[in-house]
C-alpha atoms as a PDB file:
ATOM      1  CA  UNK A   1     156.549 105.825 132.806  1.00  0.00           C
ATOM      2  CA  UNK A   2     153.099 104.666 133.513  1.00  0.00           C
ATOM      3  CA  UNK A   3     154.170 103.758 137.136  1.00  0.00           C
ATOM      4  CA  UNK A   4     155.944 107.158 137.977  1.00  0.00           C
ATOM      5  CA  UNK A   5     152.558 108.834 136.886  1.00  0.00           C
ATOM      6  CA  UNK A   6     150.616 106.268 138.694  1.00  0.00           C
ATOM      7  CA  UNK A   7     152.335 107.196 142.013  1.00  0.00           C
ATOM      8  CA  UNK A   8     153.141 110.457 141.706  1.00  0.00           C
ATOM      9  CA  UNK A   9     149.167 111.356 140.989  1.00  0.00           C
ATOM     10  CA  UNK A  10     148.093 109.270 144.058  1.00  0.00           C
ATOM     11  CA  UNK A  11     150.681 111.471 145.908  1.00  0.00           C
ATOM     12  CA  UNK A  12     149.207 114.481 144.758  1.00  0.00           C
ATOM     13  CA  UNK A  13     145.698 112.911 145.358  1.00  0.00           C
ATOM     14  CA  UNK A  14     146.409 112.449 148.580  1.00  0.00           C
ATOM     15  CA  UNK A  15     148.059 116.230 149.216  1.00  0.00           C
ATOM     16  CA  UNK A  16     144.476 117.779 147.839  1.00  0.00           C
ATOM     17  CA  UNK A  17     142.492 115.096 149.918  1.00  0.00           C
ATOM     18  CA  UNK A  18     144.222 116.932 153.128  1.00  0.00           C
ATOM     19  CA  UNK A  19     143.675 120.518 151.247  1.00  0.00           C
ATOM     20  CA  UNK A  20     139.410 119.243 150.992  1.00  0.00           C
ATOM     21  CA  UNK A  21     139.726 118.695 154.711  1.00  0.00           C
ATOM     22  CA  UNK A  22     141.648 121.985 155.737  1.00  0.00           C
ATOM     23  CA  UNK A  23     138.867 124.354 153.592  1.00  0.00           C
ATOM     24  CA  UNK A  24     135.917 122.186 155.858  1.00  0.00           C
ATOM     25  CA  UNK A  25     137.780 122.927 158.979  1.00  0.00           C
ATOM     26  CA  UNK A  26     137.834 126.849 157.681  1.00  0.00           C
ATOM     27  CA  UNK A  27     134.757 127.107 155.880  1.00  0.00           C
ATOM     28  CA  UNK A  28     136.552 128.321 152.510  1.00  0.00           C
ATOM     29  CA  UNK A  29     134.128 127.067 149.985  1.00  0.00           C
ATOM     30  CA  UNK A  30     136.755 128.482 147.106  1.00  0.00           C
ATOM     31  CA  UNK A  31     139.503 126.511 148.308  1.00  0.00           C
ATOM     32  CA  UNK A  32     137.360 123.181 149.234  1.00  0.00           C
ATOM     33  CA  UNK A  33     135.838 123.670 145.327  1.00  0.00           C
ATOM     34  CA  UNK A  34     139.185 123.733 143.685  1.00  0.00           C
ATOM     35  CA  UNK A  35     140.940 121.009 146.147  1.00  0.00           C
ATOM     36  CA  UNK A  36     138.204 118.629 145.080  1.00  0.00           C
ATOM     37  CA  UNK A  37     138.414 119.092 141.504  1.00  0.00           C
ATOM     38  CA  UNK A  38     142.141 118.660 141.514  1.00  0.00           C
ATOM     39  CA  UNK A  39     141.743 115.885 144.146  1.00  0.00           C
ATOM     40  CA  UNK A  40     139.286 114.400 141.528  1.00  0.00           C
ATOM     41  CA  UNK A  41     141.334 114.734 138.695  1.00  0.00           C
ATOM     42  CA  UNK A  42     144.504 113.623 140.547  1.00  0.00           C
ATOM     43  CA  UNK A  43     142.653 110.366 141.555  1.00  0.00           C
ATOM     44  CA  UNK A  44     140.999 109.566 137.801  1.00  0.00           C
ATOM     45  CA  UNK A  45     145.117 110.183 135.913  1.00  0.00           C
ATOM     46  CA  UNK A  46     146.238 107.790 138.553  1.00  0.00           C
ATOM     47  CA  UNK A  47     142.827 105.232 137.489  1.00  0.00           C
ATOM     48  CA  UNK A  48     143.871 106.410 133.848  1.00  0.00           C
ATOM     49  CA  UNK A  49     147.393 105.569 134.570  1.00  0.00           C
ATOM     50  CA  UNK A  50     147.453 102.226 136.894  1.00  0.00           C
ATOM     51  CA  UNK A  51     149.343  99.410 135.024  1.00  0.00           C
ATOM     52  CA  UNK A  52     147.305  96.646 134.249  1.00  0.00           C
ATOM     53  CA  UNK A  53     148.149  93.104 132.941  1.00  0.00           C
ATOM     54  CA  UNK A  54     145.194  92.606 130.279  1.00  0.00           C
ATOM     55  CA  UNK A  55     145.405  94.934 127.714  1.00  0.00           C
ATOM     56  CA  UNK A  56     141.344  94.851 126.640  1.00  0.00           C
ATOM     57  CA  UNK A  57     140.320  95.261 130.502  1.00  0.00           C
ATOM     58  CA  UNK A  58     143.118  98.379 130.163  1.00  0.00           C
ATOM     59  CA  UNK A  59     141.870 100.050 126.854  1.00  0.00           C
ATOM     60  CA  UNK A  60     138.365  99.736 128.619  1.00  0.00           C
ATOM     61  CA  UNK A  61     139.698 101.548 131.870  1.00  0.00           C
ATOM     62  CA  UNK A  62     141.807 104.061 130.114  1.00  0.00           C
ATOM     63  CA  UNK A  63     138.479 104.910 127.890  1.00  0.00           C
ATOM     64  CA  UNK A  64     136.215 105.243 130.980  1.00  0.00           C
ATOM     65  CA  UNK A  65     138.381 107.363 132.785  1.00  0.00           C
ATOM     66  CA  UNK A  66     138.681 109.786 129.975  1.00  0.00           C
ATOM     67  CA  UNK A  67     134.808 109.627 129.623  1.00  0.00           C
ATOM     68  CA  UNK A  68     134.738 110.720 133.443  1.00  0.00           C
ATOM     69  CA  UNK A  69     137.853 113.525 133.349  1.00  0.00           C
ATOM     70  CA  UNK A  70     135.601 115.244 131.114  1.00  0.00           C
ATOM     71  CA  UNK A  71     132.532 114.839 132.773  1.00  0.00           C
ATOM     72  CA  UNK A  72     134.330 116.185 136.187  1.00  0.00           C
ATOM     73  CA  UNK A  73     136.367 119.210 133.884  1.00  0.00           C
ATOM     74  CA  UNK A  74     132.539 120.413 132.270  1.00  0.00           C
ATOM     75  CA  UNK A  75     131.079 120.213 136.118  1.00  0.00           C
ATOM     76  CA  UNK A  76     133.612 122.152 137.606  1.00  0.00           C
ATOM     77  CA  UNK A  77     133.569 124.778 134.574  1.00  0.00           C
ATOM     78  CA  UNK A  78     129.794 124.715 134.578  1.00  0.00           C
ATOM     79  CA  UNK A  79     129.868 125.559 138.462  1.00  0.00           C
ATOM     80  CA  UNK A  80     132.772 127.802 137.949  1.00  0.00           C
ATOM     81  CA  UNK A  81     130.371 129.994 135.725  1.00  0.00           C
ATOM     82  CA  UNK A  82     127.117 129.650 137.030  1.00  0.00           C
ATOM     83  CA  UNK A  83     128.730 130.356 141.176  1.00  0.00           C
ATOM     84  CA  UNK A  84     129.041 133.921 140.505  1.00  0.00           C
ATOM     85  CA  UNK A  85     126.333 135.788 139.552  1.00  0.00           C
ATOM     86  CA  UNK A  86     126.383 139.757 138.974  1.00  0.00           C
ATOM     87  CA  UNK A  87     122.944 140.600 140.222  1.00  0.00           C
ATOM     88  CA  UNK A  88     121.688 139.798 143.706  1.00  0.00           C
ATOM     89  CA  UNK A  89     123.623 136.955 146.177  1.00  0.00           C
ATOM     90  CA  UNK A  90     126.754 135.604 145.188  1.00  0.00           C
ATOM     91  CA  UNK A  91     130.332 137.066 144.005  1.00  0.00           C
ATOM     92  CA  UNK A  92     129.569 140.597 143.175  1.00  0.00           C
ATOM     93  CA  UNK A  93     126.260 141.026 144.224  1.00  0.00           C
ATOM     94  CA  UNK A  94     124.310 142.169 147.434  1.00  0.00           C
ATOM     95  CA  UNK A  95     125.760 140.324 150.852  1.00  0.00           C
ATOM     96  CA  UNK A  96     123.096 137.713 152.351  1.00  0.00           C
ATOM     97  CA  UNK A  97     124.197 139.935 155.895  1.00  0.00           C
ATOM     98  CA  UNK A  98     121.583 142.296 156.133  1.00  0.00           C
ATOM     99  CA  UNK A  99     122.556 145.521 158.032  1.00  0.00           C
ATOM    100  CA  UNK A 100     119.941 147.281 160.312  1.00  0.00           C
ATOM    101  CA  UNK A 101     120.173 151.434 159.782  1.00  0.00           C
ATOM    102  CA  UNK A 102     118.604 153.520 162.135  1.00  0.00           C
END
């Protein structure tokens, strides 16, 4: 069981790796935020996941990639709340374009 997650995470690692590199190429800073975090968290299951032969050297993997799943889940929802802000620039606020009127 440990394998099939193993692999299948790297897989999906590697499919949001190619989603960071699409939102670059187009500039979408939405889609290049969430690829990353899912490419992240893709990448630390699999580290989470990867069979190992000695089971102390395992438990200590398997404890430090928890320890950093939740570090990268409260960055991305600390971002996720802090991006949009209601007065000024960001999500609902004043563009940064300013218009000229005549």
């Amino acid at each position: 069981m440990r394998k099939i997650l193993y692999v299948s995470n790297i897989i999906f690692g590697t499919i949001f790796f190619a989603g960071c590199i699409q939102a670059m190429f187009q500039e979408d800073m939405v889609l290049l935020g969430l690829a990353t975090f899912c490419m992240l968290s893709a990448f630390l299951i699999a580290f989470i996941a990867e069979p190992r032969k000695d089971e102390k050297y395992d438990a200590r993997c398997q404890s430090y990639g928890v320890g950093m799943l939740l570090l990268v889940t409260i960055a991305g929802a600390m971002l996720l709340l802090t991006s949009c802000s209601t007065s000024g620039y960001g999500c609902k606020g004043r563009s940064k374009c300013m218009t000229r009127v005549r």
